[in-house]
Protein backbone atom coordinates (compact mmCIF):
# COMPACT_ATOMS: atom_id res chain seq x y z
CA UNK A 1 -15.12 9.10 57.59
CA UNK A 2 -16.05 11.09 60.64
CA UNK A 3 -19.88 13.02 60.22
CA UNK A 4 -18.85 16.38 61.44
CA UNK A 5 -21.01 19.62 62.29
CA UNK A 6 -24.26 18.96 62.31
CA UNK A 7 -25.32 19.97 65.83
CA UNK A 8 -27.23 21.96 68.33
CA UNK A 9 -26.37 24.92 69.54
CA UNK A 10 -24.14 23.90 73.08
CA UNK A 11 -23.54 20.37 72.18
CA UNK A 12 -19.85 19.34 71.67
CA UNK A 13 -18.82 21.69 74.45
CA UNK A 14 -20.80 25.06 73.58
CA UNK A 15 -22.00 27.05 75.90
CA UNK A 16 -26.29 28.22 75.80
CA UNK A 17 -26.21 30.56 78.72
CA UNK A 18 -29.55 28.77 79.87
CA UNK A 19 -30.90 29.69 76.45
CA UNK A 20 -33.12 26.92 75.03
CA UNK A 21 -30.88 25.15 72.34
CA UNK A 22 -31.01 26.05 68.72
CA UNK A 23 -30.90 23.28 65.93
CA UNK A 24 -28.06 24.12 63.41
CA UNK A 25 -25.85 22.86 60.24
CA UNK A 26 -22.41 24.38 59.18
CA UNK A 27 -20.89 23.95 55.75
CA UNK A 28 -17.68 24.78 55.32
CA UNK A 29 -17.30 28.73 57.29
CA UNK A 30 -21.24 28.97 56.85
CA UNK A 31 -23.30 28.47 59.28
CA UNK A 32 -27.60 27.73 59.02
CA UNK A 33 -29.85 27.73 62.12
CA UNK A 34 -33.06 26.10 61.89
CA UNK A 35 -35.75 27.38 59.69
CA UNK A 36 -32.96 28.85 57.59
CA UNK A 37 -31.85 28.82 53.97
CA UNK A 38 -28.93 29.61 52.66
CA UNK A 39 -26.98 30.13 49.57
CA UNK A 40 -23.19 29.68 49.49
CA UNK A 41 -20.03 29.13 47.92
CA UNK A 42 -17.66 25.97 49.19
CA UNK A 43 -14.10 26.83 48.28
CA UNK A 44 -12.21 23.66 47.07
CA UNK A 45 -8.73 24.35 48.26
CA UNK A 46 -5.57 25.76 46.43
CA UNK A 47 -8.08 26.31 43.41
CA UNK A 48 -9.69 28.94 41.97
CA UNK A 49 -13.28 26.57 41.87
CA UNK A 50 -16.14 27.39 44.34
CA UNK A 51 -18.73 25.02 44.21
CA UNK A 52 -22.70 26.71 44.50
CA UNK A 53 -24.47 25.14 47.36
CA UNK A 54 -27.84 25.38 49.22
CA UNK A 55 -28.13 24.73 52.95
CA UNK A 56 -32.00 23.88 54.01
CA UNK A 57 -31.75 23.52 57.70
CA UNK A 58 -35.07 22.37 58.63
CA UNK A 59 -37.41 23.41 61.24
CA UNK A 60 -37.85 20.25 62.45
CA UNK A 61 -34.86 17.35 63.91
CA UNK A 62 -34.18 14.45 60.74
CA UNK A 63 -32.15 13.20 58.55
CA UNK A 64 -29.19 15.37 56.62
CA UNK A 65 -29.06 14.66 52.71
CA UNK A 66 -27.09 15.78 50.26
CA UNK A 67 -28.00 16.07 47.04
CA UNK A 68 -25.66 16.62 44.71
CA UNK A 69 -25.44 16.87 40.07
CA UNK A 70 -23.21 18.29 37.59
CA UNK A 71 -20.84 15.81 38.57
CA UNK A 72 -20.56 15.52 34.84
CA UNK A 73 -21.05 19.43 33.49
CA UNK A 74 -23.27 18.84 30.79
CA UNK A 75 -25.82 16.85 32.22
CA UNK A 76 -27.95 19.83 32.30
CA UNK A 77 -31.30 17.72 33.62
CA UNK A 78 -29.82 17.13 36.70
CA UNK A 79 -28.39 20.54 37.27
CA UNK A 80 -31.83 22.53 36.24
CA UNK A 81 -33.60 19.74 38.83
CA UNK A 82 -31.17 20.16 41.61
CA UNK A 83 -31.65 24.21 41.14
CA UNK A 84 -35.24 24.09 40.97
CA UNK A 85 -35.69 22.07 43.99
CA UNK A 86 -33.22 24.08 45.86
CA UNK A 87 -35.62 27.02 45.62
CA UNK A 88 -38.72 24.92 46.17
CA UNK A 89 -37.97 23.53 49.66
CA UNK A 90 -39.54 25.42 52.28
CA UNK A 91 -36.88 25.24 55.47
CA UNK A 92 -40.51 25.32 57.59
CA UNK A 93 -41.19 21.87 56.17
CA UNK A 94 -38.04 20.02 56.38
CA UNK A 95 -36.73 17.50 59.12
CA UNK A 96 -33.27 17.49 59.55
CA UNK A 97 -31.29 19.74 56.86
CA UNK A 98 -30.49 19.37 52.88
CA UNK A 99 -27.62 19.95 51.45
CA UNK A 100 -28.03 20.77 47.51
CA UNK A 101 -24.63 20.98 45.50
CA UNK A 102 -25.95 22.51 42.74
CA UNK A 103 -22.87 21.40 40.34
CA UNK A 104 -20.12 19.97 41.68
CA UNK A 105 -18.43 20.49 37.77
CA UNK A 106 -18.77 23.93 37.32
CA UNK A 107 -16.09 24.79 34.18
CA UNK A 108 -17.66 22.06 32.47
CA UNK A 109 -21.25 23.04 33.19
CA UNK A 110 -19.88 26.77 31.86
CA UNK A 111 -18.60 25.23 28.59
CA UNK A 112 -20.48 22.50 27.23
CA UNK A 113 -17.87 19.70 28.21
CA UNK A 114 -18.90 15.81 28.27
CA UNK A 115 -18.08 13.75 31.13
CA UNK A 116 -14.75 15.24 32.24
CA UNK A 117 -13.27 18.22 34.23
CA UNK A 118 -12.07 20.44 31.45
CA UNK A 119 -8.84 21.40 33.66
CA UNK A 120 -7.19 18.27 33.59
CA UNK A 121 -9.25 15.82 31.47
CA UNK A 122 -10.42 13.25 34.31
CA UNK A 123 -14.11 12.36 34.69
CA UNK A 124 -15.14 13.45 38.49
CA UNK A 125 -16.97 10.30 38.81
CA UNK A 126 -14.04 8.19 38.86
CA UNK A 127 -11.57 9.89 41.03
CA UNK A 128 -13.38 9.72 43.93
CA UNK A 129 -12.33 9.24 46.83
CA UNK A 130 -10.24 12.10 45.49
CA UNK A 131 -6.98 13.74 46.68
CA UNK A 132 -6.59 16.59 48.55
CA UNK A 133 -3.18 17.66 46.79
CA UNK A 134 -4.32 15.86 43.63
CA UNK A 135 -5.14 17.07 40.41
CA UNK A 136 -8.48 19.71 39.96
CA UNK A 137 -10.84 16.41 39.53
CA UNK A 138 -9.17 14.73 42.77
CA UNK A 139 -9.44 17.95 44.81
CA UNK A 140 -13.28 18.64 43.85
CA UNK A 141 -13.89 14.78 44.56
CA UNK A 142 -11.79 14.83 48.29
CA UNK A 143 -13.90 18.26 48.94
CA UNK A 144 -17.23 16.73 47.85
CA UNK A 145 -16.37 13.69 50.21
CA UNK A 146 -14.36 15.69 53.42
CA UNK A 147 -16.49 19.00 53.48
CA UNK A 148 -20.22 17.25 52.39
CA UNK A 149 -20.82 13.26 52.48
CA UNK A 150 -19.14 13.79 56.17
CA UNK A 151 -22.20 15.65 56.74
CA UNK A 152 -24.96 13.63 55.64
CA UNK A 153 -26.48 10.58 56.52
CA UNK A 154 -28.16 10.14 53.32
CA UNK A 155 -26.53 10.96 49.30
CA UNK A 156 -28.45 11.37 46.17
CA UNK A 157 -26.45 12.22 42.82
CA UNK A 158 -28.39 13.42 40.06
CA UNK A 159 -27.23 12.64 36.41
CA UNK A 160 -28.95 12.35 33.10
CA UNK A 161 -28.23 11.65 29.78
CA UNK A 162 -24.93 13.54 28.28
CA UNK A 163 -24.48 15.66 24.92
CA UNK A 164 -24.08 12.16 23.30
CA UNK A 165 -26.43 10.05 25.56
CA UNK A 166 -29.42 9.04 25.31
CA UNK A 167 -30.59 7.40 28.72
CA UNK A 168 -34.04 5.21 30.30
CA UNK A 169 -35.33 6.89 33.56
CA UNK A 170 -33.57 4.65 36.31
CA UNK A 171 -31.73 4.45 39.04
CA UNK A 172 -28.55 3.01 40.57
CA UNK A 173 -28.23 0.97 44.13
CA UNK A 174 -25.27 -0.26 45.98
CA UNK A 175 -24.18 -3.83 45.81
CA UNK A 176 -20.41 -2.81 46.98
CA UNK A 177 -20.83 -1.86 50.68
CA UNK A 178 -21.98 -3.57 54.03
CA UNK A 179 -25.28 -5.23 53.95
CA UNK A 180 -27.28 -2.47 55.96
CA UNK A 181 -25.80 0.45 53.38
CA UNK A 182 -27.37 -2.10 50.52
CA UNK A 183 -30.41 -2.44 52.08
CA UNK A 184 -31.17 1.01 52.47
CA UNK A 185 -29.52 2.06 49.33
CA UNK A 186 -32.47 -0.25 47.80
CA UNK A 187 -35.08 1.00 49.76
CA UNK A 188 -34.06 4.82 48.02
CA UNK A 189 -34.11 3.43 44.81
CA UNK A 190 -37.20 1.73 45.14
CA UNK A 191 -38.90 5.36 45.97
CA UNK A 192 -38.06 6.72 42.70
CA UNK A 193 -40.88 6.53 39.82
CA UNK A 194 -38.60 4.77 37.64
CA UNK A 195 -39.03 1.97 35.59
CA UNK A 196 -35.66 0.07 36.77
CA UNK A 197 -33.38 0.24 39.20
CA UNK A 198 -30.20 -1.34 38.87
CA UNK A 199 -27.71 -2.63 41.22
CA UNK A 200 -23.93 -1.43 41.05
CA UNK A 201 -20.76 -3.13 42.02
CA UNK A 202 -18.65 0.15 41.09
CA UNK A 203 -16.25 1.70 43.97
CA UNK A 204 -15.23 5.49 42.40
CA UNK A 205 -18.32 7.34 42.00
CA UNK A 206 -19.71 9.70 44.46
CA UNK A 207 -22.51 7.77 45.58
CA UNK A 208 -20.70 4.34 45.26
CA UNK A 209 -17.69 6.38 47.71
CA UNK A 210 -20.54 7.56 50.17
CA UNK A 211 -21.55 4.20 50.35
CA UNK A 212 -18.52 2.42 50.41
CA UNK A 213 -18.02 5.01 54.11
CA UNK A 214 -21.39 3.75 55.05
CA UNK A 215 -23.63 6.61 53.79
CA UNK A 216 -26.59 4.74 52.22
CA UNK A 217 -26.99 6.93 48.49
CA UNK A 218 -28.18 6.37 44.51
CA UNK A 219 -27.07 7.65 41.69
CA UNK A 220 -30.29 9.02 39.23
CA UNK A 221 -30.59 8.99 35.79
CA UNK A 222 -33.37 10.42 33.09
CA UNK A 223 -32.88 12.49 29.88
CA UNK A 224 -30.26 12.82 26.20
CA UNK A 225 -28.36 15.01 24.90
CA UNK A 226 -27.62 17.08 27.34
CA UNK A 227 -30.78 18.81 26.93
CA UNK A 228 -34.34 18.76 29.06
CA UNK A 229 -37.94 19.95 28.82
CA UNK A 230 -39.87 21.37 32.29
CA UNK A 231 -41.66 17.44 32.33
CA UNK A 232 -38.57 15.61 32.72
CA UNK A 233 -37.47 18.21 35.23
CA UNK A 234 -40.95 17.81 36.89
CA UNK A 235 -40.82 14.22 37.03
CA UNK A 236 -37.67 14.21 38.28
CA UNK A 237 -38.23 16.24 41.15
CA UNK A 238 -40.71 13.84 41.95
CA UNK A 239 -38.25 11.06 41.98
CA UNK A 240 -36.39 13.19 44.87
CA UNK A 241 -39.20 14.33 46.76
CA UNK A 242 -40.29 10.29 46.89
CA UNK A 243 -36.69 9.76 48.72
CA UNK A 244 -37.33 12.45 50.90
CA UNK A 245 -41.06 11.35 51.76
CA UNK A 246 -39.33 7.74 52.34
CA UNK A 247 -36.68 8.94 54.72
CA UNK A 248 -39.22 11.44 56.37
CA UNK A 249 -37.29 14.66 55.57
CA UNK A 250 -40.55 15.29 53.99
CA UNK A 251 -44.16 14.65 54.89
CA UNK A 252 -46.91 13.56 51.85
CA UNK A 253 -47.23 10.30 50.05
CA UNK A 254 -44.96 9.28 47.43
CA UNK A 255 -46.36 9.36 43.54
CA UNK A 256 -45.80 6.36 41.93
CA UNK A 257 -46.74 5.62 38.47
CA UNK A 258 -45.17 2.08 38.02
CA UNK A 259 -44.46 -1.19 38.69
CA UNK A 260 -40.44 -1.00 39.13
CA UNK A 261 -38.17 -3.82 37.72
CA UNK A 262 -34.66 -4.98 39.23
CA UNK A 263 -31.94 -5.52 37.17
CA UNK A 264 -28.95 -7.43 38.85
CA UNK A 265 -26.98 -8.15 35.92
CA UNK A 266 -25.83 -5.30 33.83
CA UNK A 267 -23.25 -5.29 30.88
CA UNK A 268 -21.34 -2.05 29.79
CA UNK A 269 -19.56 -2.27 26.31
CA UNK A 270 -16.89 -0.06 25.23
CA UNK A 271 -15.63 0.62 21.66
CA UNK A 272 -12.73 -1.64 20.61
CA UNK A 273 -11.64 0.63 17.78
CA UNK A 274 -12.29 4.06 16.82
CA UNK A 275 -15.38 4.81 14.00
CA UNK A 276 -18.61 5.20 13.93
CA UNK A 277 -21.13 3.83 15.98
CA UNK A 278 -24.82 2.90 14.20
CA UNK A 279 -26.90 1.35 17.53
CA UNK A 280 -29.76 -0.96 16.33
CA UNK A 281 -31.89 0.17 19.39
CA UNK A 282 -32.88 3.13 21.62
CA UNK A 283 -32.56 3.73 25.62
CA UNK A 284 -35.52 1.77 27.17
CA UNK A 285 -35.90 -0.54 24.06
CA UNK A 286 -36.02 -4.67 25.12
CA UNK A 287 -34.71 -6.96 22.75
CA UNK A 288 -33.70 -10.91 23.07
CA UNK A 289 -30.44 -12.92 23.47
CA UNK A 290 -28.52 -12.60 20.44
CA UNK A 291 -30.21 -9.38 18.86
CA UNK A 292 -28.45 -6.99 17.47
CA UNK A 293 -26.88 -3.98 19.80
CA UNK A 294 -25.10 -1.75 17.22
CA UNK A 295 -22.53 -1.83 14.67
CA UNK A 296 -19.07 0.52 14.27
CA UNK A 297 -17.75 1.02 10.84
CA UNK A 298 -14.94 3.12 9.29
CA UNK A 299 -15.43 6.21 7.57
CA UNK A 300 -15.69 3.99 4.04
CA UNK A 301 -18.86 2.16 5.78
CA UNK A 302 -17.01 -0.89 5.89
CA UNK A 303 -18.21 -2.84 9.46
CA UNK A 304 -14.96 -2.82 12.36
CA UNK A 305 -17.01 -4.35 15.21
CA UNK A 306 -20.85 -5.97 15.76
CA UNK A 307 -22.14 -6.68 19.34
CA UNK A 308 -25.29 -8.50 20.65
CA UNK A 309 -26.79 -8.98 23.46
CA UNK A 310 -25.51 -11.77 25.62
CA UNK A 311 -29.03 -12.60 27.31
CA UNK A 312 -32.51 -10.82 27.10
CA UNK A 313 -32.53 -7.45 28.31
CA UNK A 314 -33.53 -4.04 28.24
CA UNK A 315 -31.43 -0.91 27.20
CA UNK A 316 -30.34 1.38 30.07
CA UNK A 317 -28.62 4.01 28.14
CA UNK A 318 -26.34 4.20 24.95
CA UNK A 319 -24.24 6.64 23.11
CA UNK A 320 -25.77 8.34 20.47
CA UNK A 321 -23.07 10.41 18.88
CA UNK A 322 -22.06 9.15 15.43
CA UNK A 323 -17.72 9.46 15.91
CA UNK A 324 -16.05 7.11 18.74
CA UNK A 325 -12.75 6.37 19.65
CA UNK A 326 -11.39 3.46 21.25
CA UNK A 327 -12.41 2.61 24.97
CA UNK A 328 -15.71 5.04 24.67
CA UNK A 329 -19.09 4.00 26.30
CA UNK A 330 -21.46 2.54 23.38
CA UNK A 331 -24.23 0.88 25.53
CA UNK A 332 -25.36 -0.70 28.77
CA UNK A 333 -28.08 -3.26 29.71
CA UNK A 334 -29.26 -4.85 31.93
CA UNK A 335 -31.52 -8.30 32.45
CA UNK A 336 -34.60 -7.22 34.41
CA UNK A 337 -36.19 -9.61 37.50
CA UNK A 338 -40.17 -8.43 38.04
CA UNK A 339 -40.59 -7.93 41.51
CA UNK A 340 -43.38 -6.64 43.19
């Protein structure tokens, strides 16, 4: 994947007319200059979706990152911290640019909708790279990764806990991209006041797809039920402005709170039946090998399924909703490795 137009002003055969040359960033048909903020809409084609953007082109030369939530629509934490920083950044204090996708699932933030694109019933965050004659999900992913990850050198994509999810503050790394693009997909996790970060072998995502083109990114997570208070959004903010400070798009000192843990082993368990799902223990809670994870039973109360934990671990995040269908997310965990 090609970076594309970000520039100054009489490079790639411009003309200045002598003038001195002016630092710049164009998105889509909009352009920013430096010191500039602007507000636009990116059209994804033969659609009627525009996705809500903010371009920060910084005073100063740096990095580009985009930050990007509402991937899923009703992950409202990320969405109100994505917005909130958008207006926060000062243009004067930036080096390089920021790109801030304020929600790149916009029918679904409109209407309440869990994890998929209401349109055609995909979940964005497994279509990518996305398809640019595709379905609505594979058009917004193949817009998302043509039109903004080709301008960035850096991704960040904010989620948080679902209407039915309850999730730990942590944050996902690469493990499926060149060496270099793990590294520093590491080193951004590790800037985040979180209590885990978590390494990732998935391929689909957006940040997972930046990576996989050699765009060092994390995927965030914080928050339940689709639902937030200003602290979480305060803290999270934090989180981003740490990455920033890190890869000197900011200045300041990052705020850490924490010693974070590594988790290299994960497991994700899906419902085998449809039910009801009873979990025995909450996001963040650590238990030992063998404890109980959660039970489904029919509507009787009669018990379909039992799971436990295959080693000891901590919870990363789990579905709290009480009806489940087959194939449906019940919980993830991870086995955490102190480090210091």
């Amino acid at each position: 994947m090609e970076k594309r137009n970000v520039r100054q002003e009489g490079k790639a055969g411009q003309e200045t007319d002598g003038r001195q040359e002016i630092k710049s960033i164009q998105v889509g048909t909009y352009r920013a200059v430096s010191g500039e903020k602007k507000n636009i809409w990116l059209e994804v084609e033969d659609s009627d979706i525009k996705l809500p953007i903010t371009v920060i082109c910084g005073r100063e030369e740096g990095a580009t990152v985009l930050i990007s939530a509402g991937v899923h629509g009703a992950e409202y934490i990320g969405i109100q911290t994505v917005m909130e920083l958008s207006r926060e950044l000062d243009p004067e204090l930036v080096h390089g640019n920021v790109i801030c996708l304020l929600t790149a699932n916009p029918s679904a933030a409109r209407t309440f909708t869990r994890f998929v694109v209401p349109e055609d019933g995909k979940n964005l965050n497994r279509v990518f790279p996305g398809k640019k004659d595709g379905t609505l999900s594979e058009k917004i992913a193949y817009a998302m990764v043509h039109e903004l990850q080709s301008l960035a050198d850096y991704c960040i994509d904010v989620h948080g806990g679902d209407t039915s999810e309850e999730v730990m503050p942590f944050v996902y790394y690469t493990g499926a991209a060149r060496e270099e693009v793990c590294r520093a997909s590491e080193a951004m996790a590790m800037a985040t006041d979180t209590a885990v970060r978590a390494r990732s072998g998935a391929a689909t995502g957006a940040y997972s797809c930046a990576c996989i083109h050699g765009i060092p990114s994390v995927l965030m997570e914080r928050g339940g039920g689709g639902i937030f208070t200003n602290k979480e959004v305060e803290l999270y903010k934090q989180d981003i402005r740490n990455i920033l400070i890190r890869l000197r798009v900011l200045e300041g000192r990052e705020i850490h709170t924490m010693t974070q843990e590594r988790v290299r082993r994960a497991t994700y368990i899906e419902a085998e039946t449809q039910g009801f799902w009873y979990p025995a223990l909450a996001a963040g809670d650590r238990f030992k090998k063998g404890a109980l994870l959660g039970q489904v039973k029919d509507v009787w109360g009669s018990l379909l399924d039992e799971y436990r934990a295959e080693y000891d671990g901590i919870v990363l995040y789990q579905t709290r909703g009480l009806g489940i269908g087959e194939g449906d997310p019940l919980i993830a965990y991870g086995m955490p490795e102190q480090v210091s």
